[in-house]
C-alpha atoms as a PDB file:
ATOM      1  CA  UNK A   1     -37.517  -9.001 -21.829  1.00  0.00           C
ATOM      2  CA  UNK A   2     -37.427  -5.424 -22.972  1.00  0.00           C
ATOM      3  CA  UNK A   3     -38.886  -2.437 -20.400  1.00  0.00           C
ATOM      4  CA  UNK A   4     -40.998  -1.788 -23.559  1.00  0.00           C
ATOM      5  CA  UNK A   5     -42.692  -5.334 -23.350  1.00  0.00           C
ATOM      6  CA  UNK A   6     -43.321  -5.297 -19.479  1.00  0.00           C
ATOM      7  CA  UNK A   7     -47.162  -5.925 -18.558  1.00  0.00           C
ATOM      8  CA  UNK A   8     -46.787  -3.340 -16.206  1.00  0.00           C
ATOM      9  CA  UNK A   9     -47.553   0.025 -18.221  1.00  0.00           C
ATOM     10  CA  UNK A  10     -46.939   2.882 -15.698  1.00  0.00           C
ATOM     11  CA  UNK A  11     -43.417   1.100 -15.517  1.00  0.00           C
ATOM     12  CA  UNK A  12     -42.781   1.276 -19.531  1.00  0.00           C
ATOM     13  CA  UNK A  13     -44.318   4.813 -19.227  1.00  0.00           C
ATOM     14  CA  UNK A  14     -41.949   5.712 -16.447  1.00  0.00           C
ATOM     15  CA  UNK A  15     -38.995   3.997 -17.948  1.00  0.00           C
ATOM     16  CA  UNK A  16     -39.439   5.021 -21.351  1.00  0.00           C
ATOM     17  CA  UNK A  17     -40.006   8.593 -20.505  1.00  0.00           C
ATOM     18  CA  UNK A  18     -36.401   8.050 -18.082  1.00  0.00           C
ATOM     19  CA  UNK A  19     -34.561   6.753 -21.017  1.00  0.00           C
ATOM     20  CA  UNK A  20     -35.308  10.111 -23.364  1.00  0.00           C
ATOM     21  CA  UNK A  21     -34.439  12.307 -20.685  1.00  0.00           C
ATOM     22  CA  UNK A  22     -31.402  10.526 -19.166  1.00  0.00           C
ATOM     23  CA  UNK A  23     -28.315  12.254 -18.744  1.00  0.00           C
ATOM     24  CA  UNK A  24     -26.818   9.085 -19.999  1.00  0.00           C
ATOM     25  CA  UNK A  25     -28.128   9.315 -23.521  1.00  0.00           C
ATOM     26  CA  UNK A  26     -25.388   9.673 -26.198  1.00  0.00           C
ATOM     27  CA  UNK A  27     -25.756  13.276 -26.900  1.00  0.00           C
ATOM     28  CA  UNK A  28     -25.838  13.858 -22.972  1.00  0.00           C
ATOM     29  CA  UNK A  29     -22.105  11.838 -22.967  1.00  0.00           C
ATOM     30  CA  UNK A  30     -20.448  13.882 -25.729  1.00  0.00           C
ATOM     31  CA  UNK A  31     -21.504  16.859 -23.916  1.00  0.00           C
ATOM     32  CA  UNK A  32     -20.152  16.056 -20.820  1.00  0.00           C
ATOM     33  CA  UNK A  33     -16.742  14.043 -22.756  1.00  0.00           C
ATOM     34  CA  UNK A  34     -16.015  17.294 -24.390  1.00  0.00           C
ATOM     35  CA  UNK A  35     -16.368  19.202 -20.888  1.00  0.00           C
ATOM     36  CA  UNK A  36     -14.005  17.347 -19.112  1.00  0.00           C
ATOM     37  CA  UNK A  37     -11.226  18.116 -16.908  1.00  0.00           C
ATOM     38  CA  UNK A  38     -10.540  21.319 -14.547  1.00  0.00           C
ATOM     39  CA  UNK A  39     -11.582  24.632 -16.182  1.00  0.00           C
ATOM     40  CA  UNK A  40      -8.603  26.932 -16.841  1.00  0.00           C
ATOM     41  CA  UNK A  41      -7.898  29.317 -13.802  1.00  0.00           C
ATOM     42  CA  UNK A  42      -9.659  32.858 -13.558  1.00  0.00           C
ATOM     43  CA  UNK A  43      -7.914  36.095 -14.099  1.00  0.00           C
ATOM     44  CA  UNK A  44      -8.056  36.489 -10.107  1.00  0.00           C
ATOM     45  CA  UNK A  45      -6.697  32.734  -9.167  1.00  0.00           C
ATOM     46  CA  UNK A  46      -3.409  33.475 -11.542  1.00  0.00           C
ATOM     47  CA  UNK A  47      -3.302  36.789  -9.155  1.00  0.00           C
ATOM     48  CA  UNK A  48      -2.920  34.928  -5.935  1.00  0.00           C
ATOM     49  CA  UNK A  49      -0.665  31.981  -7.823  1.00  0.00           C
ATOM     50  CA  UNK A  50       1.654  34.800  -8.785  1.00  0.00           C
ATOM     51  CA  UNK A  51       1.306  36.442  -5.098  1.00  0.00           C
ATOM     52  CA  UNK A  52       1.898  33.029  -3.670  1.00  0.00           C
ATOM     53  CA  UNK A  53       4.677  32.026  -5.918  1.00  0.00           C
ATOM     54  CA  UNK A  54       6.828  35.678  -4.822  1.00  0.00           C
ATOM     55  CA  UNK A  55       6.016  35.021  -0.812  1.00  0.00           C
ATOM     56  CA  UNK A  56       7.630  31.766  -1.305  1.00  0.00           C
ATOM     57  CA  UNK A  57      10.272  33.398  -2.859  1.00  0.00           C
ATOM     58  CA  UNK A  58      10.981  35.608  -0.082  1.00  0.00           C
ATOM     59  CA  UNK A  59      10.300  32.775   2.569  1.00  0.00           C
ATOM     60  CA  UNK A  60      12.917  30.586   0.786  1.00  0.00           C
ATOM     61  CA  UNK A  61      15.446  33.850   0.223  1.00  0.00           C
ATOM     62  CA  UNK A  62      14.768  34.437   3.925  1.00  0.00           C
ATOM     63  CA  UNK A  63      15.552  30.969   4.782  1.00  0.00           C
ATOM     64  CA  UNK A  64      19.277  31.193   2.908  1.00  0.00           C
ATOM     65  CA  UNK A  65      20.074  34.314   4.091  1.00  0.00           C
ATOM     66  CA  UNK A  66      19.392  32.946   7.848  1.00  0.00           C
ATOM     67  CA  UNK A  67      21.666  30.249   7.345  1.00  0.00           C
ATOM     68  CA  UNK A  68      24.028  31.564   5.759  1.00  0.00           C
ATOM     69  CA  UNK A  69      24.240  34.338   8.176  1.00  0.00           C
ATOM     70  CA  UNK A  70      26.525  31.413  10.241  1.00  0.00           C
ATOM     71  CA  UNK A  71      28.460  30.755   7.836  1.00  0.00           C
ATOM     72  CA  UNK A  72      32.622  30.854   8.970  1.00  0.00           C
ATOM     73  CA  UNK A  73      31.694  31.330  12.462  1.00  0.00           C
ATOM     74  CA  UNK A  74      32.379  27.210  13.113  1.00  0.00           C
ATOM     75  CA  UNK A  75      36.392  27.711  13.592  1.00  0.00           C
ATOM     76  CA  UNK A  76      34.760  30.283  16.221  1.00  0.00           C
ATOM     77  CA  UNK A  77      35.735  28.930  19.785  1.00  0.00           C
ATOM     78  CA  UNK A  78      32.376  30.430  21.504  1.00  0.00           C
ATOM     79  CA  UNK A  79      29.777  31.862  19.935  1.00  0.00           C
ATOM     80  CA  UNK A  80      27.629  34.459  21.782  1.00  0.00           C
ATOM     81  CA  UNK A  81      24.160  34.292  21.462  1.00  0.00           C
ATOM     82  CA  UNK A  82      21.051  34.880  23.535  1.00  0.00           C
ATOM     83  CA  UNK A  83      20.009  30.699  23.182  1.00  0.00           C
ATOM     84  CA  UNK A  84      22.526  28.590  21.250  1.00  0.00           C
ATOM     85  CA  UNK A  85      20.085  25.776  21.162  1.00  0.00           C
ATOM     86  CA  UNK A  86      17.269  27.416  19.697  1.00  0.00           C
ATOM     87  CA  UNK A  87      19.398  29.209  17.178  1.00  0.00           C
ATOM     88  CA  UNK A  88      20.860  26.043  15.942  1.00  0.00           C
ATOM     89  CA  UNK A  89      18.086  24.097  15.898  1.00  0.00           C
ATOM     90  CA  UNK A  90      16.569  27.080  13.823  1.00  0.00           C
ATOM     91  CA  UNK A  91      19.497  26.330  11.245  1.00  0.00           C
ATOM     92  CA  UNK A  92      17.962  22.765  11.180  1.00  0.00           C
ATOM     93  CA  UNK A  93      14.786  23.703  10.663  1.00  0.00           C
ATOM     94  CA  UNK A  94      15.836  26.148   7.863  1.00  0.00           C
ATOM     95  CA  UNK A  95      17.242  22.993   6.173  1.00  0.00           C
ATOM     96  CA  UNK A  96      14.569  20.789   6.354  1.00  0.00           C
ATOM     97  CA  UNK A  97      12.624  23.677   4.250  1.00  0.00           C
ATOM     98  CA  UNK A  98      14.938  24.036   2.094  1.00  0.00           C
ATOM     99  CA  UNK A  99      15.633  20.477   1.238  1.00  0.00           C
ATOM    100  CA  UNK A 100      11.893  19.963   0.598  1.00  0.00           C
ATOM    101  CA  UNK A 101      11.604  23.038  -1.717  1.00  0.00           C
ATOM    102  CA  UNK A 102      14.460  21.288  -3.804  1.00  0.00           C
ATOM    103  CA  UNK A 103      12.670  18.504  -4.032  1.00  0.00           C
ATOM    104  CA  UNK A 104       9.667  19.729  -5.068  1.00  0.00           C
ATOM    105  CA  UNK A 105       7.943  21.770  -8.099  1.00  0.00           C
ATOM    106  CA  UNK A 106       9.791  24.776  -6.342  1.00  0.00           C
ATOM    107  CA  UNK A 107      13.237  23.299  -7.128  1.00  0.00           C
ATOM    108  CA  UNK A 108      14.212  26.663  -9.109  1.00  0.00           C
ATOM    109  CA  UNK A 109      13.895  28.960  -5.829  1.00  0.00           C
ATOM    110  CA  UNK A 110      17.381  26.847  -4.957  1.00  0.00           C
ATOM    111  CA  UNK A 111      20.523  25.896  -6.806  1.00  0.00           C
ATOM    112  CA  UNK A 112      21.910  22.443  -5.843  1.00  0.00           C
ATOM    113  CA  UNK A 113      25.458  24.162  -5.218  1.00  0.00           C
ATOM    114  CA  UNK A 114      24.098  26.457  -3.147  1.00  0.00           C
ATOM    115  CA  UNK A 115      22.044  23.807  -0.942  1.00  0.00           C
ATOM    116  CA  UNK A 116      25.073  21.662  -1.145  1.00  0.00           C
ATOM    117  CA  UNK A 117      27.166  24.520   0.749  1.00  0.00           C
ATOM    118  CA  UNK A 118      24.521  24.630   3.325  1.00  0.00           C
ATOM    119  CA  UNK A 119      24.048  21.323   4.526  1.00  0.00           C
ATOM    120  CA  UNK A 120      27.657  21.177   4.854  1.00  0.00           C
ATOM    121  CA  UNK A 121      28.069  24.107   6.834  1.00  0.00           C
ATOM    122  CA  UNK A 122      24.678  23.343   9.131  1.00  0.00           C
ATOM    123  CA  UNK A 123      25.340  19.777   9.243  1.00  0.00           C
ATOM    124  CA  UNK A 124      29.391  21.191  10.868  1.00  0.00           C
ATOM    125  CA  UNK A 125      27.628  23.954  12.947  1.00  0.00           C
ATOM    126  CA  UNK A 126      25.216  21.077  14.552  1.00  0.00           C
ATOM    127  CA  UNK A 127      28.592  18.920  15.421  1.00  0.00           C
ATOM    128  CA  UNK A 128      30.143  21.380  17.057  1.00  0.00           C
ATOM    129  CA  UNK A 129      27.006  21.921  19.202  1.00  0.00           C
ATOM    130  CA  UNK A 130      26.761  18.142  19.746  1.00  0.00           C
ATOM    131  CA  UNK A 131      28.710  18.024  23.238  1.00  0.00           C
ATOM    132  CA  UNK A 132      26.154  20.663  24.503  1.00  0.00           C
ATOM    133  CA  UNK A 133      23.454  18.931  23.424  1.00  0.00           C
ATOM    134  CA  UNK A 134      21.836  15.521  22.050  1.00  0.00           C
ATOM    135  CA  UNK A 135      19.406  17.157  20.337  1.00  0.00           C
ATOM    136  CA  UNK A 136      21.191  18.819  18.038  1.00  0.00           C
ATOM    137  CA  UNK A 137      23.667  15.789  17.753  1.00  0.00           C
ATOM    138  CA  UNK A 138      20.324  14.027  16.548  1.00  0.00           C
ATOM    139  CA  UNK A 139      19.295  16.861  14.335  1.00  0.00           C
ATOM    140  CA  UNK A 140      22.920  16.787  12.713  1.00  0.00           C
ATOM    141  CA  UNK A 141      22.668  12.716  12.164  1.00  0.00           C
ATOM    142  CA  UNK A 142      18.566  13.923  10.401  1.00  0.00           C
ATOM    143  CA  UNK A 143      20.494  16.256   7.792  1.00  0.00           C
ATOM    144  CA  UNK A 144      23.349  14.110   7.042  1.00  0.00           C
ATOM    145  CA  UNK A 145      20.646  10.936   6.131  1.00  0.00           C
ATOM    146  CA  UNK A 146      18.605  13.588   4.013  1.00  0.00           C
ATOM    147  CA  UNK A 147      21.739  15.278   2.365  1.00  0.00           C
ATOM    148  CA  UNK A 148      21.787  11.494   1.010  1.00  0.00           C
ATOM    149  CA  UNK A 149      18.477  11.283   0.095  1.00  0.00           C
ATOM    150  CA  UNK A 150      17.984  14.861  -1.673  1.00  0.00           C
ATOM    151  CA  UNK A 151      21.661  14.406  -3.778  1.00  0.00           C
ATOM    152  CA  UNK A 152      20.790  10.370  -4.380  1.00  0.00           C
ATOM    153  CA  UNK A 153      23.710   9.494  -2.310  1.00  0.00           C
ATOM    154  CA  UNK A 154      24.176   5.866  -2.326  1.00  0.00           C
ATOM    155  CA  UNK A 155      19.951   5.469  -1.417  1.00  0.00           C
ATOM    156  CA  UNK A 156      17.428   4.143  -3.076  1.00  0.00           C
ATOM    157  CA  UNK A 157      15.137   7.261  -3.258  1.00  0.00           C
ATOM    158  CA  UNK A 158      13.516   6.648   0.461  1.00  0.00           C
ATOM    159  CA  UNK A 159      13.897   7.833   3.645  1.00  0.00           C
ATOM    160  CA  UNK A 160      14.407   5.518   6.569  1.00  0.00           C
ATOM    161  CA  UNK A 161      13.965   6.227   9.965  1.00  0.00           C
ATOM    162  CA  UNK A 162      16.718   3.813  10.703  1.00  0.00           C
ATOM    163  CA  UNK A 163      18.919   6.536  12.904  1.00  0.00           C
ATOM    164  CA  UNK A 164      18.883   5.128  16.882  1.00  0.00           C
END
C-alpha cells in the first residue's frame, strides 16, 4: 500500500507534504554529495599549523641538543651533577620523544643517523648508571626494546611489554 492510498488523509497530507520537502529528495543528496568532506583550512588555522609546526621544531632541536650535550662524557669516571638520577632519566625521557617524532608524520624534524647515535649513547649513559640505580637499569632495557622497534630490528612492528 502506497502513503498516497492510505484511508487516513491528514496522514497522506502529512506524508506527502514530508516527501517534497525532505532533505532526502534527490536534489537534496547531490547537494549534500558534492559538499562532502572537511572544508579546506582558513587563512588563520594555516597560521597556527605553521606556528605549531616551528615550536615543534624547537622542542625537538631542544630535545637533541639536551642529549647530546652528554655525549663523550661515558669514559668519564664520575660525573658531577646536582641529581644524576633525574638528569639521566631526563636523557630517557628525551628519547622516548624523539623516537615517537620519528615515527610519526614529524619524521623529517630527525634523521635516522642522528637518532641512531643517540640511543646508542643514552642507552650506554643509562648502563653506566645501572649500579646506582634500577630505575635507570629499567629505563636502559625500555630504549634498547624500542631502538628495535623504531629501526625494525628483528620485531614484528609491535611493542611488547615483555621486559621483567
Amino acid at each position: 500500500m502506497n502513503f498516497q492510498d492510505s484511508p487516513l488523509p491528514h496522514i497522506n497530507a502529512m506524508a506527502g507534504s514530508q516527501h517534497r520537502s525532505s532533505s532526502f529528495s534527490p536534489q537534496a543528496m547531490e547537494r549534500r554529495h558534492s559538499n562532502m568532506g572537511p572544508p579546506g583550512p582558513t587563512q588563520k588555522e594555516k597560521i597556527h599549523q605553521t606556528e605549531i609546526l616551528t615550536s615543534a621544531k624547537t622542542c625537538i632541536a631542544a630535545a637533541i641538543q639536551s642529549t647530546e650535550a652528554f655525549d663523550n662524557i661515558i669514559n668519564r669516571q664520575r660525573l658531577i651533577v646536582t641529581n644524576i638520577f633525574g638528569t639521566a632519566h631526563a636523557q630517557f625521557g628525551n628519547m622516548l620523544v624523539l623516537a615517537t617524532t620519528y615515527k610519526s608524520h614529524l619524521s623529517f624534524l630527525i634523521r635516522r643517523d642522528k637518532l641512531e647515535h643517540l640511543f646508542h649513547r643514552t642507552i650506554a649513559f643509562l648502563r653506566s648508571l645501572e649500579p646506582i640505580s634500577a630505575t635507570l637499569a629499567q629505563d636502559a632495557t625500555i630504549l634498547e626494546k624500542l631502538r628495535e622497534v623504531v629501526f625494525d630490528e628483528g620485531l614484528s612492528g609491535s611493542f611488547h611489554s615483555d621486559m621483567s
